[in-house]
N, C-alpha and C. Protein backbone atom coordinates (compact mmCIF):
# COMPACT_ATOMS: atom_id res chain seq x y z
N UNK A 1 0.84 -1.17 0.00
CA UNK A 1 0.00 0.00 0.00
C UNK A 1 0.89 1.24 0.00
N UNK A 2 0.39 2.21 -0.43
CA UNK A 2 0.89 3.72 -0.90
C UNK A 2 0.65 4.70 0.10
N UNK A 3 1.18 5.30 0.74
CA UNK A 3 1.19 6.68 1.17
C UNK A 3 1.31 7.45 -0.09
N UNK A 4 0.16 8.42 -0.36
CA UNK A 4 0.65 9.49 -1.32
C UNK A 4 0.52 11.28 -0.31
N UNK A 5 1.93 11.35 -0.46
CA UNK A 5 2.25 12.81 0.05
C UNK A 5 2.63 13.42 -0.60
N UNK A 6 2.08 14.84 -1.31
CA UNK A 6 2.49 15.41 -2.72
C UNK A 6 4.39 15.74 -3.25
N UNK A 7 5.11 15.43 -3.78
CA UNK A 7 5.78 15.65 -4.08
C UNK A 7 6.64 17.73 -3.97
N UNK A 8 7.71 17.35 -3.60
CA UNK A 8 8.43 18.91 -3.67
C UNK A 8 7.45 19.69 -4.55
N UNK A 9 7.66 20.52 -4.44
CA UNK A 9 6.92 21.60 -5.91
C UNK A 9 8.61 22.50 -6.39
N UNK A 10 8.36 22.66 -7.64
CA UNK A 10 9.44 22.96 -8.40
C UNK A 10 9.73 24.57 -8.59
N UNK A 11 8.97 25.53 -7.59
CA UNK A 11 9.15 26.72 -7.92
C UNK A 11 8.29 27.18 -8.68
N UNK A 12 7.99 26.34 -10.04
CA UNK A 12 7.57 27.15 -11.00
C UNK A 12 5.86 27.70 -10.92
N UNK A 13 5.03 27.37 -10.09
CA UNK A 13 3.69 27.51 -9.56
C UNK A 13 3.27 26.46 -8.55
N UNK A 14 2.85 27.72 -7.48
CA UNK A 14 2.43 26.41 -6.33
C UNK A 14 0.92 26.04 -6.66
N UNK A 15 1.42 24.91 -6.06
CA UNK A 15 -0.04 23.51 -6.19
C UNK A 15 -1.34 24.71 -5.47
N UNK A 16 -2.56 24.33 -6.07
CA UNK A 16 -4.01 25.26 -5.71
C UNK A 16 -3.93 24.38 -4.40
N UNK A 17 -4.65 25.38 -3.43
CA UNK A 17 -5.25 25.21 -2.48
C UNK A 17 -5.96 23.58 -1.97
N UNK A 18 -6.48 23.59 -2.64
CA UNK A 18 -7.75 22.61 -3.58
C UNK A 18 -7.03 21.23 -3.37
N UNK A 19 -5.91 21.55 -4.67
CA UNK A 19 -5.18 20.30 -4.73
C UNK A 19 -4.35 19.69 -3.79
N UNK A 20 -4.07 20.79 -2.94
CA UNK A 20 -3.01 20.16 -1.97
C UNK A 20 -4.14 19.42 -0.60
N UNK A 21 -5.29 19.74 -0.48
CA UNK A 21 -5.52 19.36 0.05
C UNK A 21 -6.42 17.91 0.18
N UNK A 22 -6.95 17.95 -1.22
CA UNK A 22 -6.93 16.90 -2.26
C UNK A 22 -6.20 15.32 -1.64
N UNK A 23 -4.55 16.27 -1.99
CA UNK A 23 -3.57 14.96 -1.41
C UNK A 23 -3.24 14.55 -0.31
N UNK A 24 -3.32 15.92 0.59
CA UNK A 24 -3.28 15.27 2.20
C UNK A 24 -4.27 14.71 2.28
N UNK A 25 -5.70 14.60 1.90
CA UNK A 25 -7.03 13.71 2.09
C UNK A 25 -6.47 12.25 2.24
N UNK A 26 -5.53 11.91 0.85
CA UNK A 26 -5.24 10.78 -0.35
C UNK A 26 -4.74 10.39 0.50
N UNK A 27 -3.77 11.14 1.32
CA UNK A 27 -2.56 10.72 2.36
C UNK A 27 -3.10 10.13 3.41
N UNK A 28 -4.11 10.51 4.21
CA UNK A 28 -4.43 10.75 5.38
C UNK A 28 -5.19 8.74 5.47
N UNK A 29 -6.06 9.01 4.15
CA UNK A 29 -6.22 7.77 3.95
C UNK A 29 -5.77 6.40 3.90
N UNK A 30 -4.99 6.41 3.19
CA UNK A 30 -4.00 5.40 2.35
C UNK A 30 -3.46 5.58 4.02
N UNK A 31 -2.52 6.26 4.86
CA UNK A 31 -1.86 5.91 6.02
C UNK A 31 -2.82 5.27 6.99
N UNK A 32 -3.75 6.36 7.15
CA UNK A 32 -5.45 5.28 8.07
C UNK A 32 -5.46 3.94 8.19
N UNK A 33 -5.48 3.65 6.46
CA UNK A 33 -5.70 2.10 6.20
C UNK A 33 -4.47 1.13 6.66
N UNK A 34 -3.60 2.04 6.18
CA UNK A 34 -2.18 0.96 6.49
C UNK A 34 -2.26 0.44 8.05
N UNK A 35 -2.66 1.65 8.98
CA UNK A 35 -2.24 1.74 10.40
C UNK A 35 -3.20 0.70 10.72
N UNK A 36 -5.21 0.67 10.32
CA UNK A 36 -6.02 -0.01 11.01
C UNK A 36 -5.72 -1.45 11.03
N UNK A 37 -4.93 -1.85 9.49
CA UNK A 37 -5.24 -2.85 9.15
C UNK A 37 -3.70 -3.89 9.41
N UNK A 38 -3.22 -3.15 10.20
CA UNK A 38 -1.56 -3.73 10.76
C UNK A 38 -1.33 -4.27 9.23
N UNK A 39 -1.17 -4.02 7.87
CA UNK A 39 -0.29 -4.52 6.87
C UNK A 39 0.72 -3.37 6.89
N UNK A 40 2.08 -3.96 6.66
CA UNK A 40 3.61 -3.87 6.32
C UNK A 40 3.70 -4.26 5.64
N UNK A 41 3.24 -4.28 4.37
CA UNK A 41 3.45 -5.16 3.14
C UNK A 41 5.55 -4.65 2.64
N UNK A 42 6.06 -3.21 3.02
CA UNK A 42 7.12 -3.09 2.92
C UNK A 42 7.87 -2.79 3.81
N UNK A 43 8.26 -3.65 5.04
CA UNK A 43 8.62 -3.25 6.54
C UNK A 43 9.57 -2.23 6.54
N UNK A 44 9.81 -1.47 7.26
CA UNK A 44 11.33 -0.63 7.11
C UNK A 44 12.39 -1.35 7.44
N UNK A 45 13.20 -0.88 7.11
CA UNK A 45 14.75 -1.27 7.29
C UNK A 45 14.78 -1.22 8.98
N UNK A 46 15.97 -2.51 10.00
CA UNK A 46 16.33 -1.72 10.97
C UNK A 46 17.11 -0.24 11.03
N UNK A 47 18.06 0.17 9.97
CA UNK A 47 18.76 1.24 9.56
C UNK A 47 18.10 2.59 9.54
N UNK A 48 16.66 2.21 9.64
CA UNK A 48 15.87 3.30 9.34
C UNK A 48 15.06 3.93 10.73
N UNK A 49 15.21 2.89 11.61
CA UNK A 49 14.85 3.33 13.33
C UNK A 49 16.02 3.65 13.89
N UNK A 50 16.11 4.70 14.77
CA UNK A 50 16.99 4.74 15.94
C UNK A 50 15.97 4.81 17.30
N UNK A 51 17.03 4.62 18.45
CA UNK A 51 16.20 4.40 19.31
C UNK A 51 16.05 5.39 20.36
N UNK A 52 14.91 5.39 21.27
CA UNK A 52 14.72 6.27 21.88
C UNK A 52 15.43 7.32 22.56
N UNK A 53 16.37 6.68 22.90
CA UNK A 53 18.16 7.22 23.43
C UNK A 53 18.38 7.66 22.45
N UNK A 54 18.88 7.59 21.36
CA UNK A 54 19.80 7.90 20.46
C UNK A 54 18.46 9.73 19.95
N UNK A 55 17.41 9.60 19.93
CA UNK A 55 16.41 10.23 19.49
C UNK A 55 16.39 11.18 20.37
N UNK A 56 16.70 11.11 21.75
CA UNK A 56 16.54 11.92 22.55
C UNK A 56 18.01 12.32 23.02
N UNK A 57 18.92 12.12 22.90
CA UNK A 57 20.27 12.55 22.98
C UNK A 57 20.63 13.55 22.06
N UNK A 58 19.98 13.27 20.33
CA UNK A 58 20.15 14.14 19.16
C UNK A 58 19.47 15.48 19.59
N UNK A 59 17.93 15.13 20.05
CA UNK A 59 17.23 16.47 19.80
C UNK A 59 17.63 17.21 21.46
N UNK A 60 18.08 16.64 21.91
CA UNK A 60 18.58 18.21 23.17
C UNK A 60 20.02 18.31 22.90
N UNK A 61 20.61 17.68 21.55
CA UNK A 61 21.53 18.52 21.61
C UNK A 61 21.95 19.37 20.18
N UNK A 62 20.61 19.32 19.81
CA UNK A 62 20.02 20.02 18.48
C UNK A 62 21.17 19.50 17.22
N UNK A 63 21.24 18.47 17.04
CA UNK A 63 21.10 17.61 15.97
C UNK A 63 20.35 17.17 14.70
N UNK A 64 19.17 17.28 15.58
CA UNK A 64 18.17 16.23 14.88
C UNK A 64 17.01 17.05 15.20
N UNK A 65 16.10 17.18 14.05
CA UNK A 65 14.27 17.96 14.51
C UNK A 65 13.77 16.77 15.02
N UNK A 66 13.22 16.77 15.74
CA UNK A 66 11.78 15.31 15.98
C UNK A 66 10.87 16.16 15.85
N UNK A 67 10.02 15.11 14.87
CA UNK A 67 8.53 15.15 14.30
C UNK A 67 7.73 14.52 14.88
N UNK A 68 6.73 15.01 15.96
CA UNK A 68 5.60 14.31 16.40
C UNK A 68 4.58 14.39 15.20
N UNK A 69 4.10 13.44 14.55
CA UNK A 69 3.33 13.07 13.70
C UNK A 69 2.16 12.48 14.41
N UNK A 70 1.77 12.91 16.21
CA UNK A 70 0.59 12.10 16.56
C UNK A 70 -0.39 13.24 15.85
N UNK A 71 -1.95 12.72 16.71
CA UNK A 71 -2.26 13.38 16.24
C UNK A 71 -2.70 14.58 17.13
N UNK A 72 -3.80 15.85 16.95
CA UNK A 72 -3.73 16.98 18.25
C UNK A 72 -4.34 16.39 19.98
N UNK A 73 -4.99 15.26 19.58
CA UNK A 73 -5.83 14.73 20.90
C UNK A 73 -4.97 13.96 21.29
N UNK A 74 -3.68 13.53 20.90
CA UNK A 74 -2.51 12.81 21.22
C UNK A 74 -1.45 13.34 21.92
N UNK A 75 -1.34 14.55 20.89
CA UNK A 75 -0.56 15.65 21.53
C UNK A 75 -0.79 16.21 22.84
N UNK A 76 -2.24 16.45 23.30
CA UNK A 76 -2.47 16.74 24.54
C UNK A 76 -2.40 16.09 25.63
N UNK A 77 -1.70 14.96 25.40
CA UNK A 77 -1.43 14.05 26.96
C UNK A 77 0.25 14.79 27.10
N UNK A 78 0.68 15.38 26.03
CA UNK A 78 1.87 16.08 26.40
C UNK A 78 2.94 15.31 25.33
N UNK A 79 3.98 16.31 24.51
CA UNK A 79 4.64 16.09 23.88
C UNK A 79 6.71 15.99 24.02
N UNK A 80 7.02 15.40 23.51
CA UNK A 80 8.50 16.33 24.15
C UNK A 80 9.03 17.51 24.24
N UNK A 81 9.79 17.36 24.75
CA UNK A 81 10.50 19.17 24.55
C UNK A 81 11.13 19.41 23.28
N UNK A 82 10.97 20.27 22.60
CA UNK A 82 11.33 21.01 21.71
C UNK A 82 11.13 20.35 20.50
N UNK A 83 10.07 19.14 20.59
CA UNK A 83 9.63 18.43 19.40
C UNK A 83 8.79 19.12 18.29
N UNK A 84 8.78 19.14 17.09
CA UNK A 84 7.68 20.20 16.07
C UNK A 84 6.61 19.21 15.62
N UNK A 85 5.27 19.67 16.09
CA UNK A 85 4.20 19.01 15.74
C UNK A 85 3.85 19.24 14.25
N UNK A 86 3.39 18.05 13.79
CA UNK A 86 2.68 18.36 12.39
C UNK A 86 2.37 16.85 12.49
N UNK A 87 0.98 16.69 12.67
CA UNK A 87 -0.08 15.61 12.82
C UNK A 87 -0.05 15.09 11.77
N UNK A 88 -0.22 13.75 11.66
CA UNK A 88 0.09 12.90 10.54
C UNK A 88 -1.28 13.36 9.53
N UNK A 89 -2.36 13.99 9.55
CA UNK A 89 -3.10 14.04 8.87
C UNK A 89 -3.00 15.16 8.41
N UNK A 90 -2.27 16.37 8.53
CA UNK A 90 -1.73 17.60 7.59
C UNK A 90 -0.61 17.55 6.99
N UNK A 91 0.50 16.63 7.02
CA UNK A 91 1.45 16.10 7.05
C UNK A 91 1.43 16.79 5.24
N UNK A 92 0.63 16.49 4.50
CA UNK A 92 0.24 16.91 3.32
C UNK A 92 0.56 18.11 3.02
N UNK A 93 -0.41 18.89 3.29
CA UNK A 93 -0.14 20.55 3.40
C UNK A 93 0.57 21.40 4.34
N UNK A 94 1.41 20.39 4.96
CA UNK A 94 2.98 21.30 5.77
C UNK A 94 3.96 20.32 5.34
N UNK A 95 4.51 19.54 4.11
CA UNK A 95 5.37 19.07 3.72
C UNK A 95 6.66 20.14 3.92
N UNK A 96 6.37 21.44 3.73
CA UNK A 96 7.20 22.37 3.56
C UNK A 96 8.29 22.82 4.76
N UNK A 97 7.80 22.16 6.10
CA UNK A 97 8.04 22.15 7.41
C UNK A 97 9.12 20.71 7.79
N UNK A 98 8.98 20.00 7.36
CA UNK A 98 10.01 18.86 6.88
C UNK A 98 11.23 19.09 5.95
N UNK A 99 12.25 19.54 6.70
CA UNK A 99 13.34 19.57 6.10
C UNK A 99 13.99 18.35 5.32
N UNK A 100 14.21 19.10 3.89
CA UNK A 100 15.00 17.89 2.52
C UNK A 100 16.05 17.88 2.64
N UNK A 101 17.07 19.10 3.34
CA UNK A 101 18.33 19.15 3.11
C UNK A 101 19.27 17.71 3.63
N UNK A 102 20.07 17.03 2.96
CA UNK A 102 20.40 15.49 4.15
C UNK A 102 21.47 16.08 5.20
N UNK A 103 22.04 17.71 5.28
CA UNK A 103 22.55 17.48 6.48
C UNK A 103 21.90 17.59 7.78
N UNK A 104 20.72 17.96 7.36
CA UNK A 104 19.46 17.97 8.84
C UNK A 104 18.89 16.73 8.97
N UNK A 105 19.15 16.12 10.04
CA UNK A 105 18.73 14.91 10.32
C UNK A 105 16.94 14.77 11.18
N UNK A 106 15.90 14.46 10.40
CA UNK A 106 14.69 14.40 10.88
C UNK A 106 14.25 13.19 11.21
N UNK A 107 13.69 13.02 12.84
CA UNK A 107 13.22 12.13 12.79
C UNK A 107 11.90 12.14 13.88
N UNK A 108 11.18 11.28 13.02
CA UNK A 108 9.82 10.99 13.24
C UNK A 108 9.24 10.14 14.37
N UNK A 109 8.50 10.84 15.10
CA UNK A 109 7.56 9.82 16.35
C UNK A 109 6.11 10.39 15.85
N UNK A 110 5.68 8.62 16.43
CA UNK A 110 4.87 8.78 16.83
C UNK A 110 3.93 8.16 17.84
N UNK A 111 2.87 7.34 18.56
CA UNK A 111 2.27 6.79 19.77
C UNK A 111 3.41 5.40 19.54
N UNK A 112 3.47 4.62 18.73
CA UNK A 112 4.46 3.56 19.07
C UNK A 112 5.17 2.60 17.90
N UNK A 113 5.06 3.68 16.83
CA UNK A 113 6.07 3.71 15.53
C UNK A 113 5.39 3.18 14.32
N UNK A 114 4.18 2.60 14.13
CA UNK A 114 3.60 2.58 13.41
C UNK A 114 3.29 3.19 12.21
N UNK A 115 2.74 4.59 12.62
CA UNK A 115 2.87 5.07 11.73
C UNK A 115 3.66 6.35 11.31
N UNK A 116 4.78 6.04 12.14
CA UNK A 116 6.41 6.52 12.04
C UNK A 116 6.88 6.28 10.91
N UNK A 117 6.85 4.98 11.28
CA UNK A 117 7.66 4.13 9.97
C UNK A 117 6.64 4.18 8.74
N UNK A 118 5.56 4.09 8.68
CA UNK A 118 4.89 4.20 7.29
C UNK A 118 4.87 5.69 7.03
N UNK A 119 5.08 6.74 7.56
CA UNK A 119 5.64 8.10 7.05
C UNK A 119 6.51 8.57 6.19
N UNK A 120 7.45 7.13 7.34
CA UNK A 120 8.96 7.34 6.98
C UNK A 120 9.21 6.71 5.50
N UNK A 121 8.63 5.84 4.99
CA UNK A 121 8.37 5.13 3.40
C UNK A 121 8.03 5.71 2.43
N UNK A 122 6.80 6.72 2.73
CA UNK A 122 6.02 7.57 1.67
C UNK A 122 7.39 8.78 1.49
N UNK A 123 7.87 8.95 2.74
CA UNK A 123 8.90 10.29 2.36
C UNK A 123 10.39 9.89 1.78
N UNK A 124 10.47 8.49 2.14
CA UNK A 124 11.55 8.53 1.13
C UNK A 124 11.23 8.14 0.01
N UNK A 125 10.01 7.90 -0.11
CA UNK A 125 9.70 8.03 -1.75
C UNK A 125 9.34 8.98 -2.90
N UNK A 126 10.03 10.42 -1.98
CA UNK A 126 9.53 11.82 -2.81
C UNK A 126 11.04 12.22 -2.09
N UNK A 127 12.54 11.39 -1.70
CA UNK A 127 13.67 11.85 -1.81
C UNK A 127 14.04 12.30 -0.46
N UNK A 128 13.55 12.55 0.30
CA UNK A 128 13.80 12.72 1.97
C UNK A 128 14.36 11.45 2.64
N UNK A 129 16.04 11.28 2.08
CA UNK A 129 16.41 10.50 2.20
C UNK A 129 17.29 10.62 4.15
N UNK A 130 17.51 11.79 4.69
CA UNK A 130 17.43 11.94 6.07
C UNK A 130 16.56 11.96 7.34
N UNK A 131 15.24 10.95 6.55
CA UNK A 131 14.45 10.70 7.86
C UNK A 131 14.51 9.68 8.01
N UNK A 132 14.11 9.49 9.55
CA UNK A 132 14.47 8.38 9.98
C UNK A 132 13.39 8.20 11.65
N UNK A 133 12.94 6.59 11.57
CA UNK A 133 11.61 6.93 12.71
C UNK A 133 12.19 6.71 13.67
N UNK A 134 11.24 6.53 15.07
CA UNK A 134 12.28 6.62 16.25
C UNK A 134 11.35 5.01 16.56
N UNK A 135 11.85 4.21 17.25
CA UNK A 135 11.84 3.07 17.68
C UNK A 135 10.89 2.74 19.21
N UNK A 136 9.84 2.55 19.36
CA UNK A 136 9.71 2.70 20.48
C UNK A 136 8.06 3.83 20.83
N UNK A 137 8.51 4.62 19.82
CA UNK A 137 7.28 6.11 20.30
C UNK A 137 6.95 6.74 21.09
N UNK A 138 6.52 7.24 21.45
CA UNK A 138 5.94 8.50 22.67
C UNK A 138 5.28 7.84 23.77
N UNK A 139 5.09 6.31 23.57
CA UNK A 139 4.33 5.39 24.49
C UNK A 139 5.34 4.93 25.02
N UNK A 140 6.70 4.76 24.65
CA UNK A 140 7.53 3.96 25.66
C UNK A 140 8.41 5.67 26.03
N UNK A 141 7.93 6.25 25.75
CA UNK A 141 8.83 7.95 26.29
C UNK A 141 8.47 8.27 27.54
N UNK A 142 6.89 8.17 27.34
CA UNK A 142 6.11 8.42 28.43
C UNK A 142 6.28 7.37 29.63
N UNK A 143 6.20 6.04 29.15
CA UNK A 143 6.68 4.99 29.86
C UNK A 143 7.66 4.91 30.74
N UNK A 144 8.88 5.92 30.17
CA UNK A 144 10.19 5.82 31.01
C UNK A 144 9.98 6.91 31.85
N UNK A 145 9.14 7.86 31.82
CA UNK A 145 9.03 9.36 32.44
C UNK A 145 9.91 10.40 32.20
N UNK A 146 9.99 10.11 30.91
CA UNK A 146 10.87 11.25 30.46
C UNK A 146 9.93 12.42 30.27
N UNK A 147 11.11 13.38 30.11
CA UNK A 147 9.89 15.27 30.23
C UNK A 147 8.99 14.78 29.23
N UNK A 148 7.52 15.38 29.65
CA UNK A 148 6.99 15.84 28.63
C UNK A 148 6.45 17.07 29.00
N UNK A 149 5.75 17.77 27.91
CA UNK A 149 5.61 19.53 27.84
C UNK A 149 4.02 19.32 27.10
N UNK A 150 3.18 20.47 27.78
CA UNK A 150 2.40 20.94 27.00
C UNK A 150 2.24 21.19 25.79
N UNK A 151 1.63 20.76 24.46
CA UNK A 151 1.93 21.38 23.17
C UNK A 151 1.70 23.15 23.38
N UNK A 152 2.30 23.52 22.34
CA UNK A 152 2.52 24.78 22.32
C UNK A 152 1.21 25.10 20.49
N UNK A 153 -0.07 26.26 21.13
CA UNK A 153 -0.51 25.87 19.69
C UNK A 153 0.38 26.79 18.72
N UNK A 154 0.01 26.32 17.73
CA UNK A 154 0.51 26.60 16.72
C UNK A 154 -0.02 27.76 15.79
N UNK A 155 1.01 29.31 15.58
CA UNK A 155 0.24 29.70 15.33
C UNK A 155 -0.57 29.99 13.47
N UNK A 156 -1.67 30.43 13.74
CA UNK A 156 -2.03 30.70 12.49
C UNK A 156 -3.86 29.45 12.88
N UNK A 157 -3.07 28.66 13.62
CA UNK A 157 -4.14 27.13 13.67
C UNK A 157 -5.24 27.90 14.34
């Protein structure tokens, strides 16, 4: 199964309104299904998880962005520190917030990697070859009692 998350845009005219949201719909879906229906038809690599340590060592020592990809009613049991929210179901229409460059290292949580790792597939399939999910999720974060923080909203939302 497909994650479709719209591709870079090339400068030359941005995608309508319409359409972009079009594809986060497409997205939102196609990931839904993957998540309800536990198929991995293309598992990730181990190469492609690091682990909670390693995830949380990077981002306090600003290394690495972490992407909470839960979703906002997820977010409110409390997020990490200095983690950037963008809910797996806008994920679409804030592609732009996901850094391409490969010396920025991004990596993705979410409740317990699920649909981390199926994020993490659709985006390296539009060249975001520096993400990478975190192992474990926000369920074994919380588990250990590590900080968590209030989300912070976001503005414009």
């Amino acid at each position: 199964m497909r994650i479709d998350i719209p591709p870079a845009t090339t400068g030359h005219r941005p995608a309508s309104a319409d359409r972009r949201r079009a594809l986060a719909a497409l997205a939102i879906a196609a990931t839904a299904g993957l998540a309800l229906s536990g198929c991995d038809d293309q598992p990730a690599l181990a190469a492609d998880a690091v682990s909670l340590e390693v995830a949380r060592s990077e981002l306090e020592a600003g290394r690495a962005l972490l992407i909470d990809i839960r979703e906002p009613e997820e977010h409110a049991t409390g997020v990490a520190p200095g983690a950037r929210l963008v809910p797996m179901r806008q994920l679409g229409a804030r592609l732009s917030e996901v850094p391409a460059d490969p010396a920025q290292p991004v990596l993705l949580i979410c409740h317990t990697q699920s649909r981390s790792s199926a994020t993490l597939r659709a985006l390296r399939e539009r060249g975001y070859g520096n993400v990478r999910y975190v192992h474990g999720g926000m369920s074994e974060w919380s588990r250990r009692g590590w900080p968590l923080v209030k989300p912070s909203p976001r503005p414009g939302a």
